[in-house]
PDB file of N, CA and C in Angstrom:
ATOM      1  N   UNK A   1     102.666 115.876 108.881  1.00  0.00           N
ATOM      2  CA  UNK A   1     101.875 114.717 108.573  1.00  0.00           C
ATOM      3  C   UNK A   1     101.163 114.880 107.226  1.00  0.00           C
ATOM      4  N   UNK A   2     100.809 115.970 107.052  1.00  0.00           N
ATOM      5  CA  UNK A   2     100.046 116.450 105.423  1.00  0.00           C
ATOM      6  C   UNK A   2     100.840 116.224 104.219  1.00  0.00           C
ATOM      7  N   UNK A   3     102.536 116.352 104.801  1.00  0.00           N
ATOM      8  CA  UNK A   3     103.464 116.368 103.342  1.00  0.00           C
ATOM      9  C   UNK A   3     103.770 114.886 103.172  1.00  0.00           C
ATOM     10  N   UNK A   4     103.633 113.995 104.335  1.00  0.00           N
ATOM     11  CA  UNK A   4     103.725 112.801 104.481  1.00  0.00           C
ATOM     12  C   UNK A   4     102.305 111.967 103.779  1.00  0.00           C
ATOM     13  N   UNK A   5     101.565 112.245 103.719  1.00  0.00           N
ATOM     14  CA  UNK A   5     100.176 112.136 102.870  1.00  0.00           C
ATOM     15  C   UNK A   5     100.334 112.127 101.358  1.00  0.00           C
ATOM     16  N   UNK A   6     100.790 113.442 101.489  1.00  0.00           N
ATOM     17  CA  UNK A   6     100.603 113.912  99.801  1.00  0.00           C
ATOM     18  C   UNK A   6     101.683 113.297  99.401  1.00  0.00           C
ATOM     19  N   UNK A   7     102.879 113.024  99.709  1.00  0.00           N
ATOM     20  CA  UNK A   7     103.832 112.095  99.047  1.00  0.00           C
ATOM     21  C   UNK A   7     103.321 110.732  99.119  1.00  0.00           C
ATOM     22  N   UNK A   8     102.524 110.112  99.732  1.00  0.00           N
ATOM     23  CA  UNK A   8     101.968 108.723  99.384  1.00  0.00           C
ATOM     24  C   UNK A   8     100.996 108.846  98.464  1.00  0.00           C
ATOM     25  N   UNK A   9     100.541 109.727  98.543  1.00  0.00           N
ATOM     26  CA  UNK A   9      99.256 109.725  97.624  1.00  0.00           C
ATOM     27  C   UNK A   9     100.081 109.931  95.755  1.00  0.00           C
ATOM     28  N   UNK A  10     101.281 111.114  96.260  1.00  0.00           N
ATOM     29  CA  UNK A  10     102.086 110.450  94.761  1.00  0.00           C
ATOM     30  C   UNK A  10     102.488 109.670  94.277  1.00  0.00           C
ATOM     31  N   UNK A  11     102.599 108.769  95.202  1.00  0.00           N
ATOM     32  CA  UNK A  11     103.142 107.809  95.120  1.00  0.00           C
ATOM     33  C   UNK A  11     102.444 106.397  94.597  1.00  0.00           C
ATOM     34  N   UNK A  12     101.174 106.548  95.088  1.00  0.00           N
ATOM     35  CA  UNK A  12     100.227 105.538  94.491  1.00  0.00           C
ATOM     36  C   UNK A  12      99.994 105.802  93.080  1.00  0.00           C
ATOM     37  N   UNK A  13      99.663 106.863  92.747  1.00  0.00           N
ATOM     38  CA  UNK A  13      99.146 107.831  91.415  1.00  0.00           C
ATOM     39  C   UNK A  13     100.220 107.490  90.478  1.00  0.00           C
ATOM     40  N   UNK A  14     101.965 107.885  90.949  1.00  0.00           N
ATOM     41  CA  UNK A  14     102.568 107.231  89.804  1.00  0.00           C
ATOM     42  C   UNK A  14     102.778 105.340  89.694  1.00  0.00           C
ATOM     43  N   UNK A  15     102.544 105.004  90.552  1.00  0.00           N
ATOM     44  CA  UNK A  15     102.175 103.633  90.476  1.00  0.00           C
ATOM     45  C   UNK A  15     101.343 103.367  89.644  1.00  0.00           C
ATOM     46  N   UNK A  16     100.165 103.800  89.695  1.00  0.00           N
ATOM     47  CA  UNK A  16      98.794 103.478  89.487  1.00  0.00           C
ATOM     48  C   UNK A  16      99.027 103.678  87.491  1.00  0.00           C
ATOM     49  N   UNK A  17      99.505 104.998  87.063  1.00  0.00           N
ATOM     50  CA  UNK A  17      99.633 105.600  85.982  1.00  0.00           C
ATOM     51  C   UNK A  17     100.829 104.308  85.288  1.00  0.00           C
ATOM     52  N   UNK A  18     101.862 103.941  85.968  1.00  0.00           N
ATOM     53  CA  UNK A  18     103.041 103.146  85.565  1.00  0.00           C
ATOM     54  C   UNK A  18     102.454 101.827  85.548  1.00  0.00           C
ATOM     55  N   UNK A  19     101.396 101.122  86.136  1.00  0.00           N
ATOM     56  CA  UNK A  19     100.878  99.702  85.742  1.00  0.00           C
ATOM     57  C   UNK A  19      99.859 100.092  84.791  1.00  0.00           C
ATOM     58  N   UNK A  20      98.721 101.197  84.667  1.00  0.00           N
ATOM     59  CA  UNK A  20      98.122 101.030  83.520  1.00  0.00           C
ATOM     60  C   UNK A  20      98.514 101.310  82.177  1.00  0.00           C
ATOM     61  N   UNK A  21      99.212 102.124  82.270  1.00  0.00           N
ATOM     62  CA  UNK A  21     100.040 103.001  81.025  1.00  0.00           C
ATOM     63  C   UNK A  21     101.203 101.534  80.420  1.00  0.00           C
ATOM     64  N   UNK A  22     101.095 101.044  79.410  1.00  0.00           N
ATOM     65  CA  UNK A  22     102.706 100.188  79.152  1.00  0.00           C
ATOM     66  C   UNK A  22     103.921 101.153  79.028  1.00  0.00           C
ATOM     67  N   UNK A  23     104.412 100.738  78.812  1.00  0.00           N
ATOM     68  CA  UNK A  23     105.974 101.410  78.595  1.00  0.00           C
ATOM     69  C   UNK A  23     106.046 102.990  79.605  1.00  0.00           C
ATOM     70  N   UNK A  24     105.419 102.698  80.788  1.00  0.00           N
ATOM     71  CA  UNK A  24     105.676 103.804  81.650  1.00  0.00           C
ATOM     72  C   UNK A  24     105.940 102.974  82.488  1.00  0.00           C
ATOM     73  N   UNK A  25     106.770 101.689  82.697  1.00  0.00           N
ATOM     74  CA  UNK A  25     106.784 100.774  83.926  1.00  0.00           C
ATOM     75  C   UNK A  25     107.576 101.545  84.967  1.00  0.00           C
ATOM     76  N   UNK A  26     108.633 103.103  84.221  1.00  0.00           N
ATOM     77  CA  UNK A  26     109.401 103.148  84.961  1.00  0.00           C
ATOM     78  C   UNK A  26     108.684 104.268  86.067  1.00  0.00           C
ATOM     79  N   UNK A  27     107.689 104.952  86.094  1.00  0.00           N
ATOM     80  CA  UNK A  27     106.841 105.227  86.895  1.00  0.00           C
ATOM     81  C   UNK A  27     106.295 104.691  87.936  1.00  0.00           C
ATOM     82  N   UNK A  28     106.388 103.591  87.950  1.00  0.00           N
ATOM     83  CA  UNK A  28     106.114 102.497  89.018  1.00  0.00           C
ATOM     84  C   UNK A  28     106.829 102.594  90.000  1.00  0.00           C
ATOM     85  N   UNK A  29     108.025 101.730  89.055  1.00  0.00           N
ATOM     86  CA  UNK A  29     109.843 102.063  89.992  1.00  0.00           C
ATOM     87  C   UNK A  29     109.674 103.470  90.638  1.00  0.00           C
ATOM     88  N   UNK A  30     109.513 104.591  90.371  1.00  0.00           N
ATOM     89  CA  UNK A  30     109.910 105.685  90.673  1.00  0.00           C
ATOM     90  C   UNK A  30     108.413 106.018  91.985  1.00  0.00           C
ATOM     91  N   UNK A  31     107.489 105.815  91.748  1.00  0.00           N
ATOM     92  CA  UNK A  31     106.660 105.656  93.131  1.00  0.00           C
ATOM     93  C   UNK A  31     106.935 104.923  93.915  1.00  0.00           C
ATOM     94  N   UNK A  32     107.499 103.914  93.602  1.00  0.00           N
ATOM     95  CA  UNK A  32     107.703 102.489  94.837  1.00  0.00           C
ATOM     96  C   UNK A  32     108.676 102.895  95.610  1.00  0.00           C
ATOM     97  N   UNK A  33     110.151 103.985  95.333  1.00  0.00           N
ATOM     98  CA  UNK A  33     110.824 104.457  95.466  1.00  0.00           C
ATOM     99  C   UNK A  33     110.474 105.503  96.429  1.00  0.00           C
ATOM    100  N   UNK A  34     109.787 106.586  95.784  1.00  0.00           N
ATOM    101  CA  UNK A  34     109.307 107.558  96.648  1.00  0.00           C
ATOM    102  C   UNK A  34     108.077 106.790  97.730  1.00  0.00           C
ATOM    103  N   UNK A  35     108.248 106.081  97.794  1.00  0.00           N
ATOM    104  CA  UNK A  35     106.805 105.746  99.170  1.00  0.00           C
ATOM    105  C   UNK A  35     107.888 104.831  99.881  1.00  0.00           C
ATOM    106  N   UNK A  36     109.245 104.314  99.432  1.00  0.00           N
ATOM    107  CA  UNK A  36     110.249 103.756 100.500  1.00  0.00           C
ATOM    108  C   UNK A  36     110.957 104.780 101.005  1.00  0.00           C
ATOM    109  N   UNK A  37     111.232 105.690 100.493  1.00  0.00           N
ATOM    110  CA  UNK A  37     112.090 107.225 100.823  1.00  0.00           C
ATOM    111  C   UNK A  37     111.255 107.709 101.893  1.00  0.00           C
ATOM    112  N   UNK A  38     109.935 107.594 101.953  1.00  0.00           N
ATOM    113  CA  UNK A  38     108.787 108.237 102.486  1.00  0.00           C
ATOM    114  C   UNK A  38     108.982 107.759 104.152  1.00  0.00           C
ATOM    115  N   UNK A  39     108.559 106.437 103.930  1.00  0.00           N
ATOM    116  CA  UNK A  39     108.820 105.351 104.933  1.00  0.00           C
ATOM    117  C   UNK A  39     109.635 105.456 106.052  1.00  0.00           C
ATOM    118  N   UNK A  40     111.084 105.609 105.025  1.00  0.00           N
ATOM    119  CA  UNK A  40     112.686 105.343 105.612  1.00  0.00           C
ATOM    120  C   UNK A  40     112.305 106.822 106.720  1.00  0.00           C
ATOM    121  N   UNK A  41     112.120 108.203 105.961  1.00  0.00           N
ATOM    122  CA  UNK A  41     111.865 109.106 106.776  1.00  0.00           C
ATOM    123  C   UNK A  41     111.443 108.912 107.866  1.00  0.00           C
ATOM    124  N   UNK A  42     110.151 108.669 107.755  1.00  0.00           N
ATOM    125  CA  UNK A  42     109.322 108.523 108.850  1.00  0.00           C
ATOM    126  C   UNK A  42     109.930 107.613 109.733  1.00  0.00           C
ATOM    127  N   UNK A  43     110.406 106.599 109.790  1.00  0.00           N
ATOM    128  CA  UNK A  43     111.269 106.237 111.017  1.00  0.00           C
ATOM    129  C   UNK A  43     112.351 106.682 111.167  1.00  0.00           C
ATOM    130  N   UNK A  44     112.882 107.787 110.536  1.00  0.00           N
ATOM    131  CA  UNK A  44     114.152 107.879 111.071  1.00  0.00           C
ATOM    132  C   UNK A  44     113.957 108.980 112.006  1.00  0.00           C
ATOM    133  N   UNK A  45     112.818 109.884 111.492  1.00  0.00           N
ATOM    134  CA  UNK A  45     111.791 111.294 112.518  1.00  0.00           C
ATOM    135  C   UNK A  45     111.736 111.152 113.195  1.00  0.00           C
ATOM    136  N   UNK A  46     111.226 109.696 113.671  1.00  0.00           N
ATOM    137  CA  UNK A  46     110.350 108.854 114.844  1.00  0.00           C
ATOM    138  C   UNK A  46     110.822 108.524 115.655  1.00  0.00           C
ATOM    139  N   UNK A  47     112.053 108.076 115.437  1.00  0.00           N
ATOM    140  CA  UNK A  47     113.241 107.655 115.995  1.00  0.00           C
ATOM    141  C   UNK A  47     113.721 108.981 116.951  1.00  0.00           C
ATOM    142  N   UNK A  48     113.930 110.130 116.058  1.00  0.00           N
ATOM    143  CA  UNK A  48     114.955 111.233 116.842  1.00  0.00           C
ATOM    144  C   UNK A  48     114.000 111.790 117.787  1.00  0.00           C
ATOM    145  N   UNK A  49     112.705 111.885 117.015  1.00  0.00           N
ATOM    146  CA  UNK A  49     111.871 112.132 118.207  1.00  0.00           C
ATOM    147  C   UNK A  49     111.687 112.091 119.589  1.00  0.00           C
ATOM    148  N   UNK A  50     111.846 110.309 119.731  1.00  0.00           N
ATOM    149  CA  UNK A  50     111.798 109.215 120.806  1.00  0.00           C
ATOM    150  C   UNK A  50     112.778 109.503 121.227  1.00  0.00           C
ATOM    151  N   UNK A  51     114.034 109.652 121.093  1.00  0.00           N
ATOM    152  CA  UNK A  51     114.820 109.859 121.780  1.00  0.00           C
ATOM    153  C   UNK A  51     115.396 111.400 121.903  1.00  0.00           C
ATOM    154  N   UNK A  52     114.961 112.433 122.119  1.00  0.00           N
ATOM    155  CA  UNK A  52     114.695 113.264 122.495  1.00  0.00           C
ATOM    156  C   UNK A  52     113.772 113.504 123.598  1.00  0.00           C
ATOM    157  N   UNK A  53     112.731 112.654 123.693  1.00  0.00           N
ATOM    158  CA  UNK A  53     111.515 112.779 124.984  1.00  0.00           C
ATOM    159  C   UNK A  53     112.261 112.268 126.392  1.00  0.00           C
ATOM    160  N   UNK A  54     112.043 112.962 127.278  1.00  0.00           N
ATOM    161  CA  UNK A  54     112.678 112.108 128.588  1.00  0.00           C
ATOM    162  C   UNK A  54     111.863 111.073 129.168  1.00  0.00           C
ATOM    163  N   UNK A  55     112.723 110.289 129.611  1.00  0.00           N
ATOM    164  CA  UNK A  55     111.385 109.449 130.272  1.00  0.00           C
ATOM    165  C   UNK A  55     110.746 109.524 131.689  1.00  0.00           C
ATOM    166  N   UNK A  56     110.015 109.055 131.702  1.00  0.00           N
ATOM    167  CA  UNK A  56     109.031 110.023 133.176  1.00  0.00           C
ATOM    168  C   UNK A  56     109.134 108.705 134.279  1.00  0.00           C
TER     169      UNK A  56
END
């Protein structure tokens, strides 16, 4: 859950750096990217998880 953090939190930061900065737009792209990569993970974890648990 901590590495899942700190990759959003990069993720805002190069955002954040790519809208104030001009001509770094592609920093943006490249956070928006890594916080959908982030995402996609996390349900796909979530997923194998869940179905791994038995049901009671």
């Amino acid at each position: 859950m901590a590495l899942f953090l700190f990759v959003v939190i990069v993720a805002m930061v190069l955002g954040l750096i790519g809208t104030v900065v001009h001509g770094l737009g592609y920093l943006l792209v490249i956070g928006v990217a890594v916080f959908v990569a982030d995402l996609i993970f996390l349900a796909v974890h979530g997923a194998r998880r869940a179905r791994r648990r038995p049901l009671r």
